[in-house]
C-alpha atoms as a PDB file:
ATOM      1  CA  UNK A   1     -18.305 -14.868 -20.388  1.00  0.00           C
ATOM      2  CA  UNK A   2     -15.558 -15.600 -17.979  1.00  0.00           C
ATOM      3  CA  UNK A   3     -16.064 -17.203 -15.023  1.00  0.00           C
ATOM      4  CA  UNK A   4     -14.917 -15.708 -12.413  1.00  0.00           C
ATOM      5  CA  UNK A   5     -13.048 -17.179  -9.264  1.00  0.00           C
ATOM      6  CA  UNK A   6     -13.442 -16.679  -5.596  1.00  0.00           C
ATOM      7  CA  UNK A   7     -11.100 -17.754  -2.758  1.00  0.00           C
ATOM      8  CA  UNK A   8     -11.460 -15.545   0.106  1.00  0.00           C
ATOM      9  CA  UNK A   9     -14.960 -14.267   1.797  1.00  0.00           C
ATOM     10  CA  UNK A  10     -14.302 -10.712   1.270  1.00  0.00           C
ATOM     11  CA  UNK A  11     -13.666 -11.113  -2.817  1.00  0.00           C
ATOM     12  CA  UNK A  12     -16.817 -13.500  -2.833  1.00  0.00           C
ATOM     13  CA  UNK A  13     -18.591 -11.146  -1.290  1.00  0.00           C
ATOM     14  CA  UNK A  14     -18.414  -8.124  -3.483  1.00  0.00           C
ATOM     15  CA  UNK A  15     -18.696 -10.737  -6.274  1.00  0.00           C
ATOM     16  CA  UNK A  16     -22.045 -11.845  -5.192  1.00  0.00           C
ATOM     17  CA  UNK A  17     -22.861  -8.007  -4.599  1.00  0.00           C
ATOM     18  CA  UNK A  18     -22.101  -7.289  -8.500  1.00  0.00           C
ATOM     19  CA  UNK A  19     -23.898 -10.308  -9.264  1.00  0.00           C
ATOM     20  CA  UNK A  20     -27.374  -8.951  -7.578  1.00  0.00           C
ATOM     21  CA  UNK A  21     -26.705  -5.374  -8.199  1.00  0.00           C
ATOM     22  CA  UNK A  22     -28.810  -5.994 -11.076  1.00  0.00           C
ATOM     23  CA  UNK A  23     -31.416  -6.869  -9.180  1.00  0.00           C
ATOM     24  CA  UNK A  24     -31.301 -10.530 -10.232  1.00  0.00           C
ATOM     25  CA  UNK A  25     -31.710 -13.892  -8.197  1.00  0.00           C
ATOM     26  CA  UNK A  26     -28.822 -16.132  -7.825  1.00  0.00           C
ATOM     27  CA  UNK A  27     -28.823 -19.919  -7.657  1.00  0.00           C
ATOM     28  CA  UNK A  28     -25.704 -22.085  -5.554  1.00  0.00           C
ATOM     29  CA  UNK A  29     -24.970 -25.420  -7.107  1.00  0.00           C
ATOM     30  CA  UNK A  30     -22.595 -26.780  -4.375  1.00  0.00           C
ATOM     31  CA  UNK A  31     -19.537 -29.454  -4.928  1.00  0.00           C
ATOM     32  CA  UNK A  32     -16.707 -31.655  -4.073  1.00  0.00           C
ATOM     33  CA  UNK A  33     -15.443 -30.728  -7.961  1.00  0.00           C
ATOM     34  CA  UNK A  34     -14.016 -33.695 -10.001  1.00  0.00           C
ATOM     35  CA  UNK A  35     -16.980 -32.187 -12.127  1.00  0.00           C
ATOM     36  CA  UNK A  36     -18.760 -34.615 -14.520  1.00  0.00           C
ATOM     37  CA  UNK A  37     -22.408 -34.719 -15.985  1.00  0.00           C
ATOM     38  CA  UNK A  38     -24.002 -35.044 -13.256  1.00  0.00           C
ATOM     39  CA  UNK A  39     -23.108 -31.729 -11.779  1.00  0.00           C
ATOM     40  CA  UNK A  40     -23.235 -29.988 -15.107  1.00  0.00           C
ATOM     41  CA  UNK A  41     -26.810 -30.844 -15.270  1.00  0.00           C
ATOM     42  CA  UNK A  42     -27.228 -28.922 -12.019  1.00  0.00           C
ATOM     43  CA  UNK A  43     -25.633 -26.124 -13.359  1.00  0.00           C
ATOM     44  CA  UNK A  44     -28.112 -26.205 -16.135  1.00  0.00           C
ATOM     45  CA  UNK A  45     -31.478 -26.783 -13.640  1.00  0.00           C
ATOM     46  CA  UNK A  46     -29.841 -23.634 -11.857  1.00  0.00           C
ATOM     47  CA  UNK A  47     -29.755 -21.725 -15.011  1.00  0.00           C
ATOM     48  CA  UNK A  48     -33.191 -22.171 -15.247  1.00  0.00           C
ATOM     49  CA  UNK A  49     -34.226 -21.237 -11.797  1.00  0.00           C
ATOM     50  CA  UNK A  50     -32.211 -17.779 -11.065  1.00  0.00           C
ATOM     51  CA  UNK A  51     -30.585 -14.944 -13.229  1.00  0.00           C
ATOM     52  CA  UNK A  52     -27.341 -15.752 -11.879  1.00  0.00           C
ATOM     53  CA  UNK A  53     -25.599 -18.838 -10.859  1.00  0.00           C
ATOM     54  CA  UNK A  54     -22.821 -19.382  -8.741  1.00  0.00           C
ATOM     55  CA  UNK A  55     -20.416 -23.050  -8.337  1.00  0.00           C
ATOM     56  CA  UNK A  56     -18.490 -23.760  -5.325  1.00  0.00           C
ATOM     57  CA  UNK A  57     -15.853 -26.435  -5.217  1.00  0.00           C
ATOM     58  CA  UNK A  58     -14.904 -27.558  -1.899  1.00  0.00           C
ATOM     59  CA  UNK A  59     -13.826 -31.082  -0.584  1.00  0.00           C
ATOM     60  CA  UNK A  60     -15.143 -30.711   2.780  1.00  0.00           C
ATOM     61  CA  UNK A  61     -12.850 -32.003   5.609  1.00  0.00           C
ATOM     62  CA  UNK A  62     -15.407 -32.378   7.844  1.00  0.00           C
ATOM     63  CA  UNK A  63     -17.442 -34.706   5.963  1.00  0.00           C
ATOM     64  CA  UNK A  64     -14.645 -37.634   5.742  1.00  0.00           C
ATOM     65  CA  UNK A  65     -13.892 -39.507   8.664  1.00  0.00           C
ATOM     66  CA  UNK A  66     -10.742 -41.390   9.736  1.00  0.00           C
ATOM     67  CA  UNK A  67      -9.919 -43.731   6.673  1.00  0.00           C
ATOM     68  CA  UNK A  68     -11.921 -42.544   3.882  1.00  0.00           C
ATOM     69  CA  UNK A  69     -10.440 -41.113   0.844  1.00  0.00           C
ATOM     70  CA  UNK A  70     -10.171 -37.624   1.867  1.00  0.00           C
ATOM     71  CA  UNK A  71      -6.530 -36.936   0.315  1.00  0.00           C
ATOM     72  CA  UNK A  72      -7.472 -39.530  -2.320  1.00  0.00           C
ATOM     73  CA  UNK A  73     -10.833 -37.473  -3.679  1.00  0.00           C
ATOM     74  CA  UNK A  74      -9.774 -36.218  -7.439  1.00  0.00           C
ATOM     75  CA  UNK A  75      -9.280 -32.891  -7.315  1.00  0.00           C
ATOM     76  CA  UNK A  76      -9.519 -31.213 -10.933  1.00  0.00           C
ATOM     77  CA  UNK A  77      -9.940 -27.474 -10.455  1.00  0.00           C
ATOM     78  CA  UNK A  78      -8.610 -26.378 -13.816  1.00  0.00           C
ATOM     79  CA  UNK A  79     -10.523 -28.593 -15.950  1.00  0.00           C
ATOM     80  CA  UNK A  80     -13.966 -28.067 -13.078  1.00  0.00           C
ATOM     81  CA  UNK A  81     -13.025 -24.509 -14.084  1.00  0.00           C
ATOM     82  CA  UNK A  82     -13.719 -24.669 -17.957  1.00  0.00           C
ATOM     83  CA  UNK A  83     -16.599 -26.855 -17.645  1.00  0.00           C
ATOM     84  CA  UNK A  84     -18.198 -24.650 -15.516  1.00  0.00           C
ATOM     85  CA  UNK A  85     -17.785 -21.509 -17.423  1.00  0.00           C
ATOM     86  CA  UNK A  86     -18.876 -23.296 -20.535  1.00  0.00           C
ATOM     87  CA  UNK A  87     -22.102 -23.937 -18.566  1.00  0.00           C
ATOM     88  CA  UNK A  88     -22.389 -20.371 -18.340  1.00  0.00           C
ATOM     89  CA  UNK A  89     -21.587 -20.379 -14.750  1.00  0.00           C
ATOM     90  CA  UNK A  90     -20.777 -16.803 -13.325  1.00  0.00           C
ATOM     91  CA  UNK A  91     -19.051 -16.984 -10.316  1.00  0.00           C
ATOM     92  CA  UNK A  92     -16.821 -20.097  -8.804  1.00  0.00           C
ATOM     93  CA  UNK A  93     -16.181 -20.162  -4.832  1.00  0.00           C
ATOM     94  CA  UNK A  94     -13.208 -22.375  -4.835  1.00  0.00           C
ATOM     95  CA  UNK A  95     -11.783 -21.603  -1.257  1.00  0.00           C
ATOM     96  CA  UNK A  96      -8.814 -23.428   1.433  1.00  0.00           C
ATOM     97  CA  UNK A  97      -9.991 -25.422   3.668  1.00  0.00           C
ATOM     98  CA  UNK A  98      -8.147 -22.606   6.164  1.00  0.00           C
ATOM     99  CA  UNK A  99     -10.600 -20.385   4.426  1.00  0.00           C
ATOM    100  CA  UNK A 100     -13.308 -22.129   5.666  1.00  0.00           C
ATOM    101  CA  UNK A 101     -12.370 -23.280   8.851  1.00  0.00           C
ATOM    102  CA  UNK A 102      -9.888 -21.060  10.726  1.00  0.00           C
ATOM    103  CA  UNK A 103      -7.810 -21.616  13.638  1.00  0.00           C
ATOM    104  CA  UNK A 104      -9.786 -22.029  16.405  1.00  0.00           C
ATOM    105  CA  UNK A 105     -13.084 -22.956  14.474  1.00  0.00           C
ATOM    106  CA  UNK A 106     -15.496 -24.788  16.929  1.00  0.00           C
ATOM    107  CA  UNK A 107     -19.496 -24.571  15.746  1.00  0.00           C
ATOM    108  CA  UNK A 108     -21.091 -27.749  14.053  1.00  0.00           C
ATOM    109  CA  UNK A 109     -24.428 -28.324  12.806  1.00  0.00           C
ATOM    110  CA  UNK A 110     -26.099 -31.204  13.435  1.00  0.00           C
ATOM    111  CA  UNK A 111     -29.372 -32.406  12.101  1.00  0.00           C
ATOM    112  CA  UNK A 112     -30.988 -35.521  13.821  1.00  0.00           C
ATOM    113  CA  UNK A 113     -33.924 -37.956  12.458  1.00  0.00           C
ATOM    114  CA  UNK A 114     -33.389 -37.716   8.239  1.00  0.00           C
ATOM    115  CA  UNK A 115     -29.128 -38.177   9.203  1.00  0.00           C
ATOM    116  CA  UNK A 116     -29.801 -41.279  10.994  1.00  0.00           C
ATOM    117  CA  UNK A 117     -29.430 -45.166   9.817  1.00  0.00           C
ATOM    118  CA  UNK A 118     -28.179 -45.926   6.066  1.00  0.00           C
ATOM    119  CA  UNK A 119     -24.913 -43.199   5.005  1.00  0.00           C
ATOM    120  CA  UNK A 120     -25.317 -41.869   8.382  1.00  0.00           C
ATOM    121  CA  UNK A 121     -25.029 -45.307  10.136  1.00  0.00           C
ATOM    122  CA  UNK A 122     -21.949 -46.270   8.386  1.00  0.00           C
ATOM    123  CA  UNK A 123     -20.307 -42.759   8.279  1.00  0.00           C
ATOM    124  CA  UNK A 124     -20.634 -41.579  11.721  1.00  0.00           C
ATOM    125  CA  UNK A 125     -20.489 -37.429  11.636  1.00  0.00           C
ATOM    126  CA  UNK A 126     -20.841 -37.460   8.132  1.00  0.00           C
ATOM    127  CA  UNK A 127     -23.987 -35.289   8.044  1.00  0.00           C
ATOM    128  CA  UNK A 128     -22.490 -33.407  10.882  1.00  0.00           C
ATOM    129  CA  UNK A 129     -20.105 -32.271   8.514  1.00  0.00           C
ATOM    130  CA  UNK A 130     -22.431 -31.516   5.379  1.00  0.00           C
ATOM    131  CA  UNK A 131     -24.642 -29.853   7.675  1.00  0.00           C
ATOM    132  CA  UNK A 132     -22.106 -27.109   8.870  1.00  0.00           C
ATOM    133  CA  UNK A 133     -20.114 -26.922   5.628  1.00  0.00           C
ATOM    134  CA  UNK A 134     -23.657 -26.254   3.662  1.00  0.00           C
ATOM    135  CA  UNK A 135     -24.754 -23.745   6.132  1.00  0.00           C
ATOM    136  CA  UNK A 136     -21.431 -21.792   5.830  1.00  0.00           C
ATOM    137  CA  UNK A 137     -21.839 -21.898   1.986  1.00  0.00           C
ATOM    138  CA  UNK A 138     -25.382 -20.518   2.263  1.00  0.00           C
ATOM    139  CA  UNK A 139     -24.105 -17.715   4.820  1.00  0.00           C
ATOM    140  CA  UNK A 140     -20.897 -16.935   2.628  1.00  0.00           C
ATOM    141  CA  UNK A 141     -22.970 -17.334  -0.626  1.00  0.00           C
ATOM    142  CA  UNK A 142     -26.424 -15.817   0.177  1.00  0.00           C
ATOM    143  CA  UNK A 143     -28.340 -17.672  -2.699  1.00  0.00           C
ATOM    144  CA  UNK A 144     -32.169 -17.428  -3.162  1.00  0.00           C
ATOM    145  CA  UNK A 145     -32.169 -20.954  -4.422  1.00  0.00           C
ATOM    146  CA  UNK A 146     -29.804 -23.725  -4.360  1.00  0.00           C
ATOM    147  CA  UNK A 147     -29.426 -26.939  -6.477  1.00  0.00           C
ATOM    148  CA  UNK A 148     -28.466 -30.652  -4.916  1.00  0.00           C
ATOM    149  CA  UNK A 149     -28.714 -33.855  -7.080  1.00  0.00           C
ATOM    150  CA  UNK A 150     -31.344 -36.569  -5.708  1.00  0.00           C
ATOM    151  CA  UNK A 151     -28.202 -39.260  -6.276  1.00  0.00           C
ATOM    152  CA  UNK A 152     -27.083 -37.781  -2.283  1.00  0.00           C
ATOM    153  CA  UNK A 153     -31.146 -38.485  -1.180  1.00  0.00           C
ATOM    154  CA  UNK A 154     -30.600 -38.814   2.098  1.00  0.00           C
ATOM    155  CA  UNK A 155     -28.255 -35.923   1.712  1.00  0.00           C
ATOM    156  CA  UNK A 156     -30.710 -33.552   0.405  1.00  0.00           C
ATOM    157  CA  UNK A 157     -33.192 -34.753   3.309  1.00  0.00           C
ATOM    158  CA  UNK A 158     -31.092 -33.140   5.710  1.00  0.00           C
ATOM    159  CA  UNK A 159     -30.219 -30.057   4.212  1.00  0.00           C
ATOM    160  CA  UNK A 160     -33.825 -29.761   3.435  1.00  0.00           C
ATOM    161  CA  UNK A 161     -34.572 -30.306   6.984  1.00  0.00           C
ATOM    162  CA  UNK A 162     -31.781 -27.778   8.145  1.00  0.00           C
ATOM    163  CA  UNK A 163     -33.066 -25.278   6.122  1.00  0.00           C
ATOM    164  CA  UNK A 164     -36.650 -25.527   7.375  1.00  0.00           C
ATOM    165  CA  UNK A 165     -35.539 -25.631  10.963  1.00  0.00           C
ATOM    166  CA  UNK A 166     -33.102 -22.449  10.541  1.00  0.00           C
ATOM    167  CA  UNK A 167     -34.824 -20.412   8.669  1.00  0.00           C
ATOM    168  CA  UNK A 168     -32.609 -20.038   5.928  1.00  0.00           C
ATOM    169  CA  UNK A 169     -34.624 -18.137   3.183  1.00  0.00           C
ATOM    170  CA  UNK A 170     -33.346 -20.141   0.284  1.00  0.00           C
ATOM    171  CA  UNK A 171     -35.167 -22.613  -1.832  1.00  0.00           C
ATOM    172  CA  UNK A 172     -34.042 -26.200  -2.253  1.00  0.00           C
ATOM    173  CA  UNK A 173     -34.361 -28.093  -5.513  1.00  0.00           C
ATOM    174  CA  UNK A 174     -33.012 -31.821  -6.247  1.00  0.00           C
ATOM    175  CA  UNK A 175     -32.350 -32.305  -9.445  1.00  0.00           C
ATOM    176  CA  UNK A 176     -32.691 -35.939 -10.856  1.00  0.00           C
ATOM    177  CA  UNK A 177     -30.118 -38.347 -10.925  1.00  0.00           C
ATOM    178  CA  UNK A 178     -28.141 -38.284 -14.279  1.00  0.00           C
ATOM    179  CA  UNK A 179     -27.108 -42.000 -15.093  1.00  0.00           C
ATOM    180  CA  UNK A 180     -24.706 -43.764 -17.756  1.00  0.00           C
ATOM    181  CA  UNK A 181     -26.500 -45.515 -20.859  1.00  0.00           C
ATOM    182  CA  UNK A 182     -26.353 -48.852 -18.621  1.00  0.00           C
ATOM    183  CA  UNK A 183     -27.980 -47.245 -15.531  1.00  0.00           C
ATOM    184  CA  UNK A 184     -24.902 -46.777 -13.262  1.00  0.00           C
ATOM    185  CA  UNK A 185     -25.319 -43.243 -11.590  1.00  0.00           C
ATOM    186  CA  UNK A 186     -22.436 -40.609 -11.748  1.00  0.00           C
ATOM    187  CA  UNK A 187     -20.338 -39.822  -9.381  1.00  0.00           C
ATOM    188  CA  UNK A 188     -17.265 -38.438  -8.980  1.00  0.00           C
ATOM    189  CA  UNK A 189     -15.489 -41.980  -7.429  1.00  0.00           C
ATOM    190  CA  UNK A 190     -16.849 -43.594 -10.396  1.00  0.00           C
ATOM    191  CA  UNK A 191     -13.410 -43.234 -11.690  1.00  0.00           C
ATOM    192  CA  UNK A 192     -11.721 -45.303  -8.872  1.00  0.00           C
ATOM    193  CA  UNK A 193     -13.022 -48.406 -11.057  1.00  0.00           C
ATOM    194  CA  UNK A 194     -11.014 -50.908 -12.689  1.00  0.00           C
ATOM    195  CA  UNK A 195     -12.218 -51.866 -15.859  1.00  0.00           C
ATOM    196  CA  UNK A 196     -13.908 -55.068 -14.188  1.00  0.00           C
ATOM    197  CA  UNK A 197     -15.281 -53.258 -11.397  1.00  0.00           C
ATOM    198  CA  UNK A 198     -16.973 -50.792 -13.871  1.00  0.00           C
ATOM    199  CA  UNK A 199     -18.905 -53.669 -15.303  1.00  0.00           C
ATOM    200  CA  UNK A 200     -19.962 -55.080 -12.170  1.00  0.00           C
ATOM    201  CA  UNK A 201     -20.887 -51.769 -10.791  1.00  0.00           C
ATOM    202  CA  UNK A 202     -24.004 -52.156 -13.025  1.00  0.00           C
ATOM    203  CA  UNK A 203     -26.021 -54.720 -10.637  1.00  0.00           C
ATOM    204  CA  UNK A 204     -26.458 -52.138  -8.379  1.00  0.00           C
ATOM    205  CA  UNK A 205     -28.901 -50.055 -10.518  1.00  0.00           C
ATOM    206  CA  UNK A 206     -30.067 -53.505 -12.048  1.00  0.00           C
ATOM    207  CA  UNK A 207     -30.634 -54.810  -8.649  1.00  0.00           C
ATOM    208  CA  UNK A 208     -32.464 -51.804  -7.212  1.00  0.00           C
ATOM    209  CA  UNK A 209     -34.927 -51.867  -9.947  1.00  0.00           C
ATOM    210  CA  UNK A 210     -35.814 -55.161  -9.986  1.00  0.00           C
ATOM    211  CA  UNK A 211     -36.398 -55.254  -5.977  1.00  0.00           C
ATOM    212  CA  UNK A 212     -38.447 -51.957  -6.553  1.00  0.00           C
ATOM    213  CA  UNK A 213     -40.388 -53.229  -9.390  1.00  0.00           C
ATOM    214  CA  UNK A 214     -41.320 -56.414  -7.184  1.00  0.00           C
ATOM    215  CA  UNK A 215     -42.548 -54.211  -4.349  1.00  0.00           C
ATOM    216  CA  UNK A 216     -44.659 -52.432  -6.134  1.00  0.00           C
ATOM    217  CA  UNK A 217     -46.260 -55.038  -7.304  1.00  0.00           C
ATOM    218  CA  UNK A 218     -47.100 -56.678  -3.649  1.00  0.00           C
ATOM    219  CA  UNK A 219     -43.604 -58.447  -3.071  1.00  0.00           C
ATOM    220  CA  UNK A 220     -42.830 -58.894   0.822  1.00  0.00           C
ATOM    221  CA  UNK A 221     -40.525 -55.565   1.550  1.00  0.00           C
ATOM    222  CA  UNK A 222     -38.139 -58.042   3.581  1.00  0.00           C
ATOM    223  CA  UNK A 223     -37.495 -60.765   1.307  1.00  0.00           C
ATOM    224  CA  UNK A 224     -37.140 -59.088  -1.569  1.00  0.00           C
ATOM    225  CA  UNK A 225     -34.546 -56.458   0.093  1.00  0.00           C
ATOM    226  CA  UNK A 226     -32.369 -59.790   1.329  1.00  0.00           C
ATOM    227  CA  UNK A 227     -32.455 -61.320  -2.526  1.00  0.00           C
ATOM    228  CA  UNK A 228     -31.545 -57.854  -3.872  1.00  0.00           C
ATOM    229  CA  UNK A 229     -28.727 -58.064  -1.028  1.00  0.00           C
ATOM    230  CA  UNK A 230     -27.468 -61.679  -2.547  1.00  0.00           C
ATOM    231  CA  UNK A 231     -27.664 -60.566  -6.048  1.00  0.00           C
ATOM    232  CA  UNK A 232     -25.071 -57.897  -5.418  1.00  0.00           C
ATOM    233  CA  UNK A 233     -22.845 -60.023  -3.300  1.00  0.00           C
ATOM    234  CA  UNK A 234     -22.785 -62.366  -6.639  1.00  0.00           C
ATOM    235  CA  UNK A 235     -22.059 -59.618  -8.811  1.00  0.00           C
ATOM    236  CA  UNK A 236     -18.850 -59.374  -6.843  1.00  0.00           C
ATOM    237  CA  UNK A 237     -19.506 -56.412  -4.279  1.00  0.00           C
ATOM    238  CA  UNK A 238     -17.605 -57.202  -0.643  1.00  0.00           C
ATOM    239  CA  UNK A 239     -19.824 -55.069   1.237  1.00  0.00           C
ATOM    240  CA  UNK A 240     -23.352 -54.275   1.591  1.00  0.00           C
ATOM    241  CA  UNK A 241     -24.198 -51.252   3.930  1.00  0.00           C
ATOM    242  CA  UNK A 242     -27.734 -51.131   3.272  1.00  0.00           C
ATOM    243  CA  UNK A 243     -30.544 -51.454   0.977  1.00  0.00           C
ATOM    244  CA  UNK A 244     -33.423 -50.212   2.773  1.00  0.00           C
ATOM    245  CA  UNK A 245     -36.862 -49.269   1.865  1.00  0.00           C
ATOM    246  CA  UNK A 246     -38.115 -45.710   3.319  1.00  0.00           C
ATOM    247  CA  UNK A 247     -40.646 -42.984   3.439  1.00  0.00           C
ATOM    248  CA  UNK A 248     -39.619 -40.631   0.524  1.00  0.00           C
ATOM    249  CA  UNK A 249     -40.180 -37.711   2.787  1.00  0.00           C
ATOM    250  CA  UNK A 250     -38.980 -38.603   6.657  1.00  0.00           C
ATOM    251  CA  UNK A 251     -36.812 -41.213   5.511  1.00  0.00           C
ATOM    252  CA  UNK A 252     -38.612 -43.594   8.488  1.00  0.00           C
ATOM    253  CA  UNK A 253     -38.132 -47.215   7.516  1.00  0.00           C
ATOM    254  CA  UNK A 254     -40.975 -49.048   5.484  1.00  0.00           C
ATOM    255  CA  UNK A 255     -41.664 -52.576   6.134  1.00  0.00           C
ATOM    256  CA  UNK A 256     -44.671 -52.183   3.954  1.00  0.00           C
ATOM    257  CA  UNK A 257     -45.263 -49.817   0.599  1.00  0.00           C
ATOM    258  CA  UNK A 258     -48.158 -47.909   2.269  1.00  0.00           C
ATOM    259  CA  UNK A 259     -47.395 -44.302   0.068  1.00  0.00           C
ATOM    260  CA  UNK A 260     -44.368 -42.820  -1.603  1.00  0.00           C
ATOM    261  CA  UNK A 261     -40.868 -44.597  -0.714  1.00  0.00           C
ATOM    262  CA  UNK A 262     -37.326 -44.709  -1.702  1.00  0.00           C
ATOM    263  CA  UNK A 263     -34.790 -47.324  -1.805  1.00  0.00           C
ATOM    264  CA  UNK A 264     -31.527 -46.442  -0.898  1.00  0.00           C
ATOM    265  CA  UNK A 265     -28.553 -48.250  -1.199  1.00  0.00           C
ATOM    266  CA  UNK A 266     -24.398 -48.665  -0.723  1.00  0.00           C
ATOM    267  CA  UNK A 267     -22.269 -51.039  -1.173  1.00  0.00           C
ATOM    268  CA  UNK A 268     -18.493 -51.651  -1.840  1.00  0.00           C
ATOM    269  CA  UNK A 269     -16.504 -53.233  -4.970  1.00  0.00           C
ATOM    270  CA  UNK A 270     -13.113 -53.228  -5.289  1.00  0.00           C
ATOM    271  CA  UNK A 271     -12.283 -50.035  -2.800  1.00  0.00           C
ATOM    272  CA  UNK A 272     -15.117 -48.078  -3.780  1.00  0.00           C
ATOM    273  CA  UNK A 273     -18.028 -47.131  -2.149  1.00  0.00           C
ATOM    274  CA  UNK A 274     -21.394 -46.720  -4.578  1.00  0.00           C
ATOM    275  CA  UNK A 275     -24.864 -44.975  -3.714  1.00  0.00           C
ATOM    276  CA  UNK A 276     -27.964 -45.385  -5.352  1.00  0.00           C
ATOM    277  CA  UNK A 277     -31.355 -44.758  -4.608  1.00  0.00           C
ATOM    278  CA  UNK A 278     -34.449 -44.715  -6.773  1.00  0.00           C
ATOM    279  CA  UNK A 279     -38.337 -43.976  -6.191  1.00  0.00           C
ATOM    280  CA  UNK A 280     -40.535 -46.951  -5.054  1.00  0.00           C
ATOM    281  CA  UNK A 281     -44.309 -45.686  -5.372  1.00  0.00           C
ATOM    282  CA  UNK A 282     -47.474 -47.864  -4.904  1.00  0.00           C
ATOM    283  CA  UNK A 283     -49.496 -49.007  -8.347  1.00  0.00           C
END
């Protein structure tokens, strides 16, 4: 079946209508597009969760601030497109960014605690901006359940957070990050690598797990987190903007494993700027 496209509110609208006329539940899987595995993965977790499931493919303005690679982002609608209906997707919300934010646009949604420290450190208003561009989707959208991948943890902390403080009646799942053979995690700016880079890349996942592995079994949190630091800066990564163990849930920083963590990281090779972030859990 063809999937079909959305790029005003009204059209969305009565295509979400159809959708439930059935009586059927619908499932969101928001994205920036430049689809890959990752997100098709999402698409399938959603398949499994509602009758219906609906894309959207939006690089969010809001979310970039002032030298990041907002006009850069790949932007591959017509190829997002097919992928997505091959998924068996049934409805893409590809709308402008005038769509989205008209003249004269002034509300933003701001989440505090979970958007502080790590991504939201170094990116001030970044969460500000997934916040309010996530809450329009869910207004414009209506979903019962939507889909994020765990890859964006800190991400899906606050939008789990915003939901629970605004009542949205819509369930959040994270889906698992998807990962290439050697461990490196998918993302979209994966594709800003040079050849070299790309090979590098791979310490981050490498270095993650071995620091993890280590703190489970009793390591100091501190002194392994500063060796896991050097390791990458030897791999050939010019920044470091955190690798950080926290609470799984609050995201609170953990000097010690006392219960369920996660450690987060980002760093820089080349131009590019890589997440990570896996699950650290007592033995």
């Amino acid at each position: 079946m063809q999937v079909q496209l959305a790029r005003t509110i009204k059209l969305l609208r009565e295509s979400v209508t159809a959708l439930k006329s059935d009586g059927g539940t619908l499932a969101l899987v928001p994205t920036m597009g430049a689809l890959h595995e990752g997100h098709l993965a999402l698409v399938a977790r959603a398949k499994e969760e509602a009758d219906h499931v609906a894309a959207s493919i939006f690089v969010n303005p809001a979310q970039f601030g002032e030298g990041e690679d907002f006009d850069a982002y790949p932007r591959t609608e017509e190829r997002d497109r097919e992928l997505l209906e091959a998924a068996g997707c049934d409805l893409l919300w590809a709308p402008s960014p005038s769509e989205v934010y008209p003249d004269g646009y002034a509300t933003t949604v701001s989440v505090t605690g979970v958007s502080e420290g790590l991504c939201g450190g170094a990116r001030p208003g970044h969460f500000d901006g997934v916040a309010t561009v996530v809450a329009k989707l869910f207004n414009q959208v209506a979903p019962d359940v939507a889909l994020f991948g765990e890859k964006d943890y800190q991400q899906l902390a606050v939008i789990r957070r915003m939901v629970r403080d605004l009542d949205f009646d819509i369930r959040i799942v994270g889906v698992p990050t998807v990962r290439e053979a050697d461990g490196l995690a998918l993302s979209s700016r994966n594709r800003y690598l040079s050849e070299e880079e790309r090979a590098a890349a791979v310490a981050l996942p490498d270095a993650m797990g071995e620091a993890a592995e280590a703190i489970a079994g009793g390591a100091d949190v501190g002194a392994t987190l500063i060796d896991a630091k050097a390791k990458l800066f030897e791999a050939g990564f010019s920044t470091v903007d955190y690798i950080e163990l926290r609470d799984a849930e609050t995201l609170e920083p953990m000097a010690m494993l006392e219960g369920p963590a996660r450690m987060l990281a980002a760093a820089r090779i080349g131009t590019t700027r890589l997440i990570d972030n896996i699950a650290v859990l007592p033995r």
